[in-house]
PDB file of N, CA and C in Angstrom:
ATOM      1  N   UNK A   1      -1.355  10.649  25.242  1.00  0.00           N
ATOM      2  CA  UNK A   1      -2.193  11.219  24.202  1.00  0.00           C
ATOM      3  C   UNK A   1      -3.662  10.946  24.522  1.00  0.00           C
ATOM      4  N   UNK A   2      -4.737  11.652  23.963  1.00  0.00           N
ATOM      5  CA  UNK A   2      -5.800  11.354  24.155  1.00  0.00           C
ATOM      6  C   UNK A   2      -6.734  10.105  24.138  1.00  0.00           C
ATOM      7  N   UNK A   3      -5.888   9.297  22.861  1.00  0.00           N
ATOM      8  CA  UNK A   3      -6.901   8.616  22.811  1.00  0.00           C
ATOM      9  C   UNK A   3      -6.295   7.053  23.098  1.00  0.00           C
ATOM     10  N   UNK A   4      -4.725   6.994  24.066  1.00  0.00           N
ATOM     11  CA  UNK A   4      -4.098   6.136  24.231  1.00  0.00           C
ATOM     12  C   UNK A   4      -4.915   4.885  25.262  1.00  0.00           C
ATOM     13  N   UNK A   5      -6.355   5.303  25.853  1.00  0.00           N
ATOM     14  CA  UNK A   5      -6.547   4.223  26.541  1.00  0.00           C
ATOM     15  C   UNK A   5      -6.991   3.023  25.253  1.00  0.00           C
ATOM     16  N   UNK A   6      -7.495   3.852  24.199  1.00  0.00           N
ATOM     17  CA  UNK A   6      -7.991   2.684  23.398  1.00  0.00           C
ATOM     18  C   UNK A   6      -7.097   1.350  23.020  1.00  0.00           C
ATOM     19  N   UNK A   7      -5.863   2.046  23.110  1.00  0.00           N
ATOM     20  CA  UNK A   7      -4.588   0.729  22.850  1.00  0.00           C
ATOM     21  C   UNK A   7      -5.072  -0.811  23.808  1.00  0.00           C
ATOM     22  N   UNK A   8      -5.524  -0.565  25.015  1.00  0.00           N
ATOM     23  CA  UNK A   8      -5.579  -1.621  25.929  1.00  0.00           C
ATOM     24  C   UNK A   8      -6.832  -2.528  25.334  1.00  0.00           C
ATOM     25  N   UNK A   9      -7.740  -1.088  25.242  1.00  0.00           N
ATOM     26  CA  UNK A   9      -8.983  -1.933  24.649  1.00  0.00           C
ATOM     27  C   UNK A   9      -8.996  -2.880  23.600  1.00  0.00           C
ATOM     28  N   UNK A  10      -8.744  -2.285  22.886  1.00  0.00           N
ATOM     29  CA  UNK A  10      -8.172  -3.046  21.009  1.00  0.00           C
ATOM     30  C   UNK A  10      -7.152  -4.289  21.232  1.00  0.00           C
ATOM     31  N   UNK A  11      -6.407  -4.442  22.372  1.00  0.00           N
ATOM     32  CA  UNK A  11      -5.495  -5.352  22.722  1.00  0.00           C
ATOM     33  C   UNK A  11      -6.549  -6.561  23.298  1.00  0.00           C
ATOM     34  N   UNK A  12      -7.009  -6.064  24.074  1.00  0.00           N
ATOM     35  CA  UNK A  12      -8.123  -7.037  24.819  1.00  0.00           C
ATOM     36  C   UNK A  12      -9.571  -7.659  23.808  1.00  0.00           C
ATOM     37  N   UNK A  13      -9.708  -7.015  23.430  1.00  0.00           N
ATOM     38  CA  UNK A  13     -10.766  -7.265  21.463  1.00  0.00           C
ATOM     39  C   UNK A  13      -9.977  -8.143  21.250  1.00  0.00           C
ATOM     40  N   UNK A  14      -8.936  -8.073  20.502  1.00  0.00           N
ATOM     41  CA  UNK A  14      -7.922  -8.824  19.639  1.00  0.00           C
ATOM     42  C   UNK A  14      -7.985 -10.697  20.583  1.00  0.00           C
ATOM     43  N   UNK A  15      -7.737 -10.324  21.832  1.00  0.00           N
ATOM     44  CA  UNK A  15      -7.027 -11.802  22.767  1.00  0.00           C
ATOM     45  C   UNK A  15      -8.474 -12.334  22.912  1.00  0.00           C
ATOM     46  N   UNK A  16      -9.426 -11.680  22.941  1.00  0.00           N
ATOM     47  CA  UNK A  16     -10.589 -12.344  23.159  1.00  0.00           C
ATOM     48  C   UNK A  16     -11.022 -12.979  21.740  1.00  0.00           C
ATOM     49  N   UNK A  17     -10.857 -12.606  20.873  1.00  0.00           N
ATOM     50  CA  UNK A  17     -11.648 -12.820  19.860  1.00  0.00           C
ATOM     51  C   UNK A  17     -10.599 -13.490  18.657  1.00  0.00           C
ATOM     52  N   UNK A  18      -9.423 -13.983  18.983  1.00  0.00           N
ATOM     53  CA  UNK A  18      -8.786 -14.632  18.475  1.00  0.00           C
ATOM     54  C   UNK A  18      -7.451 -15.450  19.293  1.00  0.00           C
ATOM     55  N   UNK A  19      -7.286 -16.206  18.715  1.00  0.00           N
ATOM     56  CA  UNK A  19      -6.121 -17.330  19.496  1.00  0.00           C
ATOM     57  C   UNK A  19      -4.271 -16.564  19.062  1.00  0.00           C
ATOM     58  N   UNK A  20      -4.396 -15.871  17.989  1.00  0.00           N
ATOM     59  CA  UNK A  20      -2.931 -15.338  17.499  1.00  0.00           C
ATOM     60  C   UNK A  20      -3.078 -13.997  18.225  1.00  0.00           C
ATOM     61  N   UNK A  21      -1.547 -13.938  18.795  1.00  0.00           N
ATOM     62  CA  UNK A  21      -1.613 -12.624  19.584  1.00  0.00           C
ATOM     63  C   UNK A  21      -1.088 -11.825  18.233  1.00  0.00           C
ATOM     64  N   UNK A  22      -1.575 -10.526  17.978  1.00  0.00           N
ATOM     65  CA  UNK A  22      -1.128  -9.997  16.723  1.00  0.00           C
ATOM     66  C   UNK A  22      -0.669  -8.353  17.231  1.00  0.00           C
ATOM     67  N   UNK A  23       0.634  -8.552  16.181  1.00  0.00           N
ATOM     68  CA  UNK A  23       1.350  -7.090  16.992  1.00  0.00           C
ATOM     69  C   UNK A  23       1.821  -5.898  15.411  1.00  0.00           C
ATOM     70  N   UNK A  24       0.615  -6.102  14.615  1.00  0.00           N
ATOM     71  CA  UNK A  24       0.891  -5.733  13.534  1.00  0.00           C
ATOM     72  C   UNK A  24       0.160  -4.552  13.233  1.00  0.00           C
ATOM     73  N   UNK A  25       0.026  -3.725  14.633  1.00  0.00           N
ATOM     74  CA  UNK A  25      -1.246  -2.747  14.572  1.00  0.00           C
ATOM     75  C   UNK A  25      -0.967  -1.869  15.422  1.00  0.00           C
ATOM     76  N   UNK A  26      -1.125  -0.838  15.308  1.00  0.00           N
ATOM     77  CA  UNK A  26      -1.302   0.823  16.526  1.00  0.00           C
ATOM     78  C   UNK A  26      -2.290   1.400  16.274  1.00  0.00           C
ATOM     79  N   UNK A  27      -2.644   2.000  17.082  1.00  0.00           N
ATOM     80  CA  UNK A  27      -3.367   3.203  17.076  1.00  0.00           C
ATOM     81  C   UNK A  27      -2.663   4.575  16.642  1.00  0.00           C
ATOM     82  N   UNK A  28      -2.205   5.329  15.786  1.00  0.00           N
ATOM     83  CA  UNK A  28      -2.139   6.643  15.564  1.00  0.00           C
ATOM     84  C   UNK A  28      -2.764   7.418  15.733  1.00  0.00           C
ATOM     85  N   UNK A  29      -2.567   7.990  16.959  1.00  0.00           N
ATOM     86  CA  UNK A  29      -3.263   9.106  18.032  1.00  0.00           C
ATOM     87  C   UNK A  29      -2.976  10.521  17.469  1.00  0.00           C
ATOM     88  N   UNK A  30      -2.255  10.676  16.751  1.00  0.00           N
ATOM     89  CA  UNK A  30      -1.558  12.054  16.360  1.00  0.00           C
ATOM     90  C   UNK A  30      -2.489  13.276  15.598  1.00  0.00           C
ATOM     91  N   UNK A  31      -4.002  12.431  15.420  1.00  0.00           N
ATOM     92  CA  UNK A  31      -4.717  12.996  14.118  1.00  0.00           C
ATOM     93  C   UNK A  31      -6.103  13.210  14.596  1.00  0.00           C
ATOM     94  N   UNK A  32      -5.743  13.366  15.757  1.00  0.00           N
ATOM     95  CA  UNK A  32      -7.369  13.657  16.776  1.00  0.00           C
ATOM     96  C   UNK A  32      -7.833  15.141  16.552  1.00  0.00           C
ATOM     97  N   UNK A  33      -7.002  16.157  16.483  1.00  0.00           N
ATOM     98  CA  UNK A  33      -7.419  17.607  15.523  1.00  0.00           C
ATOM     99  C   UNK A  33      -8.207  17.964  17.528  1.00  0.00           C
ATOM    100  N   UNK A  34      -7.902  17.473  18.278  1.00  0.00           N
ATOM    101  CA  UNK A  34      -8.644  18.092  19.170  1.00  0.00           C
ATOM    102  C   UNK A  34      -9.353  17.727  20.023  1.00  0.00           C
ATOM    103  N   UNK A  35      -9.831  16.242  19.533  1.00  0.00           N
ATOM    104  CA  UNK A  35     -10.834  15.593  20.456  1.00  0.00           C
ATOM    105  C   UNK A  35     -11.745  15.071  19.542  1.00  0.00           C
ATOM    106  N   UNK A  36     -12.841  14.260  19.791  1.00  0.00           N
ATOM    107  CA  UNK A  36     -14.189  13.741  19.507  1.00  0.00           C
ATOM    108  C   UNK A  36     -15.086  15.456  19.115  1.00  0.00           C
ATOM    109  N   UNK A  37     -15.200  15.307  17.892  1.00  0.00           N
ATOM    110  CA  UNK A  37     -16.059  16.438  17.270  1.00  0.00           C
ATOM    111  C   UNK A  37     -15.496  17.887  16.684  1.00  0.00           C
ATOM    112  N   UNK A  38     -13.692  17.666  17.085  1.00  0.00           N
ATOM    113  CA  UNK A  38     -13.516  19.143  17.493  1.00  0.00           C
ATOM    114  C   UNK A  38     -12.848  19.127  15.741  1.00  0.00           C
ATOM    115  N   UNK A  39     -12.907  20.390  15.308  1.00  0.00           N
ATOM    116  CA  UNK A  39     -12.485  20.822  14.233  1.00  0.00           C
ATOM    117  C   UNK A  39     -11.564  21.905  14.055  1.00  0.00           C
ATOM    118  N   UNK A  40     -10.871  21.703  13.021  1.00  0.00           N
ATOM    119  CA  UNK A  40      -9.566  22.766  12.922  1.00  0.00           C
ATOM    120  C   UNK A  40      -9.746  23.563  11.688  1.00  0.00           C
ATOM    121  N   UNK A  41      -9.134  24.636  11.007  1.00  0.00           N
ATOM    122  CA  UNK A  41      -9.023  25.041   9.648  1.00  0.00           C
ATOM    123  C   UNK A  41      -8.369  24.190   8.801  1.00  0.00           C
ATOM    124  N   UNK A  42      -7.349  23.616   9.344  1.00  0.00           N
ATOM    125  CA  UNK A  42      -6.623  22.894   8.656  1.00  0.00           C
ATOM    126  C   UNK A  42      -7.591  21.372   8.279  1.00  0.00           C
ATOM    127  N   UNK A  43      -8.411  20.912   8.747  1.00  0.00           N
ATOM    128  CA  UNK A  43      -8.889  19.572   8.578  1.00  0.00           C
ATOM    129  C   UNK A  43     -10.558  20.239   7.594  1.00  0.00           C
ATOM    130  N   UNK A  44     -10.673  21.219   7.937  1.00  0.00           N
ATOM    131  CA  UNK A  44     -12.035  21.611   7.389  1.00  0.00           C
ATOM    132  C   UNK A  44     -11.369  22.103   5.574  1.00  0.00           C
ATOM    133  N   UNK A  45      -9.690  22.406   5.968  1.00  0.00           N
ATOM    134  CA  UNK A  45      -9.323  22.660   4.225  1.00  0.00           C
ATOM    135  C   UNK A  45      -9.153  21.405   3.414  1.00  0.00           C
ATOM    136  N   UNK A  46      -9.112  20.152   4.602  1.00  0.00           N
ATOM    137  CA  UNK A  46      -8.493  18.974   3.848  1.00  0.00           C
ATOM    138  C   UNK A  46     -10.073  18.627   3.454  1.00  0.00           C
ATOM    139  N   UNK A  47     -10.816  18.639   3.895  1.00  0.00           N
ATOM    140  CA  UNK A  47     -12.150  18.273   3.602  1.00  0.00           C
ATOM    141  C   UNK A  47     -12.766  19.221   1.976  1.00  0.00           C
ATOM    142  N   UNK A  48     -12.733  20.178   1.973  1.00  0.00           N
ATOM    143  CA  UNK A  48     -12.995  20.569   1.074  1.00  0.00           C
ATOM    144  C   UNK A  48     -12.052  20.450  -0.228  1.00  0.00           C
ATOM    145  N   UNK A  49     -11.202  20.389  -0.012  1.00  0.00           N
ATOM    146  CA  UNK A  49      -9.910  19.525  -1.168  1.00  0.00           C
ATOM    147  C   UNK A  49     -10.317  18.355  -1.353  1.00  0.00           C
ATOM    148  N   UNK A  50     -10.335  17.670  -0.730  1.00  0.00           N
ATOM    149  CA  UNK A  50     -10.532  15.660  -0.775  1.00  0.00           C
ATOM    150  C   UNK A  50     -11.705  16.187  -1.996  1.00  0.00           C
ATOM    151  N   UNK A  51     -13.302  16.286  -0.738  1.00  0.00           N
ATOM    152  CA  UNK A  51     -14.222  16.427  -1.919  1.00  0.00           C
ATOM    153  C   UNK A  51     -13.822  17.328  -3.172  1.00  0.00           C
ATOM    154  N   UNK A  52     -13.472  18.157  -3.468  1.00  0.00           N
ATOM    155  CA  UNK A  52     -13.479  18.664  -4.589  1.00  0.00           C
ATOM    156  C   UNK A  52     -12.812  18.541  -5.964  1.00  0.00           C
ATOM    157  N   UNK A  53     -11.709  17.171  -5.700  1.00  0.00           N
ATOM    158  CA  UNK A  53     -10.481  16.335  -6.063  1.00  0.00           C
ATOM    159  C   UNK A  53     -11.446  15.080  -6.311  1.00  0.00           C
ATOM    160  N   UNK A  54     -12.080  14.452  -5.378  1.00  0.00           N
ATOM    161  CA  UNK A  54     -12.373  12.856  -5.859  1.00  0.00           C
ATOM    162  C   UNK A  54     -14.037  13.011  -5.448  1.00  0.00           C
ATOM    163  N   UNK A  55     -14.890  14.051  -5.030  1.00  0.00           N
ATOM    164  CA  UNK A  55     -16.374  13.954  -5.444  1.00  0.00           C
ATOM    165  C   UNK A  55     -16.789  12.650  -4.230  1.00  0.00           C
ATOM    166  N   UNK A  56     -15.748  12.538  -2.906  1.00  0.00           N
ATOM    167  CA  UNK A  56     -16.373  11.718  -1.737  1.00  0.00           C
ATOM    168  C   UNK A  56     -16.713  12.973  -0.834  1.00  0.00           C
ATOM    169  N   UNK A  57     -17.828  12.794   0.031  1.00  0.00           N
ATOM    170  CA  UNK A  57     -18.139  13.785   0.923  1.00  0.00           C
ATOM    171  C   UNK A  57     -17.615  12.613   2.375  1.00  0.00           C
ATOM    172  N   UNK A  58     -16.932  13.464   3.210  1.00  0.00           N
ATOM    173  CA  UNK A  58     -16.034  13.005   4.576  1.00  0.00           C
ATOM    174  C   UNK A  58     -16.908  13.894   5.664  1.00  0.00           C
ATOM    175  N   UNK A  59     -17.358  12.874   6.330  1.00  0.00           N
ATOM    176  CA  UNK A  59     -17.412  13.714   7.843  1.00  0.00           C
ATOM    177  C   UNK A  59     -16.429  14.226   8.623  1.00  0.00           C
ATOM    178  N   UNK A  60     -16.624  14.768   9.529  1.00  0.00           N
ATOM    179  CA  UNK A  60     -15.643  15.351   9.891  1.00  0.00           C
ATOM    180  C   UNK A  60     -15.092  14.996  11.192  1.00  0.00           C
ATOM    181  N   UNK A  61     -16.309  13.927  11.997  1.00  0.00           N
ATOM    182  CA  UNK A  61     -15.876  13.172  13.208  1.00  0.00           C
ATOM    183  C   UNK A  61     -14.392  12.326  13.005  1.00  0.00           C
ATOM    184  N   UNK A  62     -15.086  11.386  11.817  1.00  0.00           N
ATOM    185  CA  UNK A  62     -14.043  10.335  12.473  1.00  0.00           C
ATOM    186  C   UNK A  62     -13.386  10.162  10.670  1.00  0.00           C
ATOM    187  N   UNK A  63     -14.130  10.124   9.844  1.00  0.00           N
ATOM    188  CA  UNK A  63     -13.737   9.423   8.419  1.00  0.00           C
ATOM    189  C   UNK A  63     -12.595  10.544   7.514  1.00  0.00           C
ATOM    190  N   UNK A  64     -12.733  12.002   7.850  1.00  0.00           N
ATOM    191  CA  UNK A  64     -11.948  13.391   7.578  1.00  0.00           C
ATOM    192  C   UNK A  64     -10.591  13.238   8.404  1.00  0.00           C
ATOM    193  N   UNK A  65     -10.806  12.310   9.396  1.00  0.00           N
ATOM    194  CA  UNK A  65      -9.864  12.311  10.153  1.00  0.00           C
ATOM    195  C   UNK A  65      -8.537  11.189  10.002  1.00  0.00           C
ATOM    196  N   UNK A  66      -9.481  10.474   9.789  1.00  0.00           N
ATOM    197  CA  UNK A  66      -8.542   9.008   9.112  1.00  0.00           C
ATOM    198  C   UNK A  66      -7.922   9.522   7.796  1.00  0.00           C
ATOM    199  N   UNK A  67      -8.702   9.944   6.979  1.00  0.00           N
ATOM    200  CA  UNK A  67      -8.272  10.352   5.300  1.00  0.00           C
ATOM    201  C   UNK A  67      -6.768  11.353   5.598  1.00  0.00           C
ATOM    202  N   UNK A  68      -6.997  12.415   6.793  1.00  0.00           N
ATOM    203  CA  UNK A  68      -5.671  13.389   6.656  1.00  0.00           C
ATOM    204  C   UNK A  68      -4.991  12.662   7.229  1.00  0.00           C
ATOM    205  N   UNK A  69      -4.941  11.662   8.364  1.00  0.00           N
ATOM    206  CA  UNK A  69      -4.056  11.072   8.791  1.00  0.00           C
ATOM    207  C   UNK A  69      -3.393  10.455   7.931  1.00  0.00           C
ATOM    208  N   UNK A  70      -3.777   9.819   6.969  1.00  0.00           N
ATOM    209  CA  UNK A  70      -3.180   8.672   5.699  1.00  0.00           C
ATOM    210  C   UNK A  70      -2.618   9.520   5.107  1.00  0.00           C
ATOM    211  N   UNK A  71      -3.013   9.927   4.291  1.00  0.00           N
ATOM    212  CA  UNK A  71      -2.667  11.244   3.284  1.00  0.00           C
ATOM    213  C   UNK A  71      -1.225  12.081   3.910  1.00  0.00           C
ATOM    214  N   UNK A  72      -1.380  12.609   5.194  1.00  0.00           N
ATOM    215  CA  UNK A  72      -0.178  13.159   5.825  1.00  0.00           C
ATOM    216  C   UNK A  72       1.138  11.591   5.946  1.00  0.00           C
ATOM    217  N   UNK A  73       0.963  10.867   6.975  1.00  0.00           N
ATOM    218  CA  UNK A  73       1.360   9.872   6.455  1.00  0.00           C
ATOM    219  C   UNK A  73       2.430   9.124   5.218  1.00  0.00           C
ATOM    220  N   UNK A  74       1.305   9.408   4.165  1.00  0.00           N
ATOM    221  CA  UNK A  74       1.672   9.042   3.082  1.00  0.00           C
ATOM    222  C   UNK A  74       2.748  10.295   2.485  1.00  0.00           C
ATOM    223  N   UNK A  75       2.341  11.289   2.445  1.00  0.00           N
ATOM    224  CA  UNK A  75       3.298  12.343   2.237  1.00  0.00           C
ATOM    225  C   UNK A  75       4.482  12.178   2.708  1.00  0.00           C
ATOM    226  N   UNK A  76       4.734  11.838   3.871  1.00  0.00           N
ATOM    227  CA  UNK A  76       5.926  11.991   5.107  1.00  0.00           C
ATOM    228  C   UNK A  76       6.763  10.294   4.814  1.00  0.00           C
ATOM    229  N   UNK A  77       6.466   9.441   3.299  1.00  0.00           N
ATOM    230  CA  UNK A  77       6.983   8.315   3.255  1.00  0.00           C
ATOM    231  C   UNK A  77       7.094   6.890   4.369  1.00  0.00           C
ATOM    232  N   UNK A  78       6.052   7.087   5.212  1.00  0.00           N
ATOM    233  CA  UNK A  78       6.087   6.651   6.533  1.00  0.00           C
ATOM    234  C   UNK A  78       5.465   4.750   5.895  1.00  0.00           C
ATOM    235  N   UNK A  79       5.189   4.518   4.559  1.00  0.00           N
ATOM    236  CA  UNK A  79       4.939   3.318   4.175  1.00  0.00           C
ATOM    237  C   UNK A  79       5.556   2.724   3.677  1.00  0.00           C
ATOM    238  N   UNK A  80       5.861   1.814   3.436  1.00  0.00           N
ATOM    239  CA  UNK A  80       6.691   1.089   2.635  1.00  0.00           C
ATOM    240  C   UNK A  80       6.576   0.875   0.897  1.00  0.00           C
ATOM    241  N   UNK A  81       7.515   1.454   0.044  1.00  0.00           N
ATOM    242  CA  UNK A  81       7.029   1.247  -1.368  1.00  0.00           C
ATOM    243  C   UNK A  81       6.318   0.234  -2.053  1.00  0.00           C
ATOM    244  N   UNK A  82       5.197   0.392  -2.540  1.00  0.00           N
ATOM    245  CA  UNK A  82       4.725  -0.591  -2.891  1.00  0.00           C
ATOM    246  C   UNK A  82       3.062  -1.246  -2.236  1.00  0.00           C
ATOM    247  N   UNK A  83       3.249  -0.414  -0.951  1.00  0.00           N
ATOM    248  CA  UNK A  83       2.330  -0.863   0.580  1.00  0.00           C
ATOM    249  C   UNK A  83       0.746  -0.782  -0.279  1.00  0.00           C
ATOM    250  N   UNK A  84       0.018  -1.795  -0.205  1.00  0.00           N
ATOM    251  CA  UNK A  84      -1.523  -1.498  -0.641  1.00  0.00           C
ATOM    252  C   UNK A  84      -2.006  -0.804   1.117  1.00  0.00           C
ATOM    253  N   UNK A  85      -2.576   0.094   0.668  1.00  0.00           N
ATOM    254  CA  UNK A  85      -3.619   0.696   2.100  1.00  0.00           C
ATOM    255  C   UNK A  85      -4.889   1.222   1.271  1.00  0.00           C
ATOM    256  N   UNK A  86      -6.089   0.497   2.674  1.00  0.00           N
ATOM    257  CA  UNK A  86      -7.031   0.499   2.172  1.00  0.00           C
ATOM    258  C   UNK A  86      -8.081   1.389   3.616  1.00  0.00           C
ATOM    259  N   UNK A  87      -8.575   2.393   2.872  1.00  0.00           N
ATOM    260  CA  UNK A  87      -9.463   3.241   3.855  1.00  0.00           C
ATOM    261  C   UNK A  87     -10.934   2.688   3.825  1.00  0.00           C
ATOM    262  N   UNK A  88     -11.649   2.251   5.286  1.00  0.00           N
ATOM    263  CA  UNK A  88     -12.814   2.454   4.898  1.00  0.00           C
ATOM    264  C   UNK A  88     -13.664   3.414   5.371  1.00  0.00           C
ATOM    265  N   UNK A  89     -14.285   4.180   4.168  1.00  0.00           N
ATOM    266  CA  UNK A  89     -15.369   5.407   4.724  1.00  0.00           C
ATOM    267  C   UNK A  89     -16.596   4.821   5.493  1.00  0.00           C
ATOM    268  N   UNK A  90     -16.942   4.971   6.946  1.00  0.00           N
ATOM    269  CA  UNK A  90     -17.800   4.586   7.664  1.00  0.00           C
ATOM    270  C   UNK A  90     -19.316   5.056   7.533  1.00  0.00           C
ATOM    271  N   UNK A  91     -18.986   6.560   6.924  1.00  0.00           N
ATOM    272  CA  UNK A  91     -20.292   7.020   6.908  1.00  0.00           C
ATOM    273  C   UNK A  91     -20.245   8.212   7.649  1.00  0.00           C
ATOM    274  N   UNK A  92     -21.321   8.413   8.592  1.00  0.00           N
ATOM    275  CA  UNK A  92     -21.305   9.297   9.470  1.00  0.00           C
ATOM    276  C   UNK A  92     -21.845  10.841   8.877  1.00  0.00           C
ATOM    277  N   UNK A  93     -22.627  10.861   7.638  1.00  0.00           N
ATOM    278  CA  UNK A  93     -22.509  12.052   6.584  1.00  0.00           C
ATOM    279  C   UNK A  93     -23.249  12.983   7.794  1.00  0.00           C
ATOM    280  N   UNK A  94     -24.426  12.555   8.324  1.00  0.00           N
ATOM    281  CA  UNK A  94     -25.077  13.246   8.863  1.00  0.00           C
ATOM    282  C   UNK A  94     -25.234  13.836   9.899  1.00  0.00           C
ATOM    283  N   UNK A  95     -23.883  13.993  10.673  1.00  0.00           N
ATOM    284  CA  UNK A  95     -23.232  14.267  11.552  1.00  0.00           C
ATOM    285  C   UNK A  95     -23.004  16.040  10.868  1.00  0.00           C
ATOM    286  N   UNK A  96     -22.592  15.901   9.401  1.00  0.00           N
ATOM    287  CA  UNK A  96     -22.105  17.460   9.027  1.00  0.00           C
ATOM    288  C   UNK A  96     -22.627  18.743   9.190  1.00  0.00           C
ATOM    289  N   UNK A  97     -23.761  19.332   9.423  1.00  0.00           N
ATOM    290  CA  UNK A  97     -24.092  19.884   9.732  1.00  0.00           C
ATOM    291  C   UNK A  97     -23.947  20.867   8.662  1.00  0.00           C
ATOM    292  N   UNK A  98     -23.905  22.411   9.312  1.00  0.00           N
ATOM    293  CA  UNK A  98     -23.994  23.529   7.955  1.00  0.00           C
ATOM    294  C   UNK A  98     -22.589  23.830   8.047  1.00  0.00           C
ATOM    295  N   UNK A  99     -21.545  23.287   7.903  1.00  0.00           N
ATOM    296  CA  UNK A  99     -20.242  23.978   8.016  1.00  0.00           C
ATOM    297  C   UNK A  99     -19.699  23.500   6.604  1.00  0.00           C
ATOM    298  N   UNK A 100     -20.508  22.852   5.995  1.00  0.00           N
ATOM    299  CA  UNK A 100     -19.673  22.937   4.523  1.00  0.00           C
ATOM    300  C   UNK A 100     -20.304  23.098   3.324  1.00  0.00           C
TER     301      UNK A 100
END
């Protein structure tokens, strides 16, 4: 997948920067829509739903991307009942340009 080298990286972060090897984490590559920047209809509809439902504005790099990933996710029962998950919006507004 595209963005599978990051697994090594994030592995090597983790061993450096802590003494517990921790295996409680992936990367979900599945929600890249294309690449770094690239946009779909389908992610530009989830964007205008999200905002128009809860009044957050999502970029569309990276934070639009995380939100459908969860959201799909969450649809597809892929958590455990009960699971607290917590998104954080990074920002990035000004990245949007005139497409919405």
């Amino acid at each position: 997948m595209k963005g599978s080298f990051l697994n090594n990286e994030v592995e090597e972060l983790i061993s450096f920067y802590s003494d517990t090897h921790y295996t409680n984490w992936r990367i979900e590559e599945a929600y890249h829509f294309g690449g770094y920047a690239k946009l779909t209809e389908d992610l530009m509809d989830f964007i205008k739903d999200f905002e128009k439902k809860n009044a957050i504005p999502l970029d569309q790099i990276y934070t639009a991307k995380m939100f459908y990933g969860v959201f799909d996710l969450i649809a597809q029962n892929y958590f455990k009942d009960g699971s607290t998950i917590l998104l954080l919006h990074t920002g990035g507004l000004q990245g949007r340009g005139s497409n919405f």
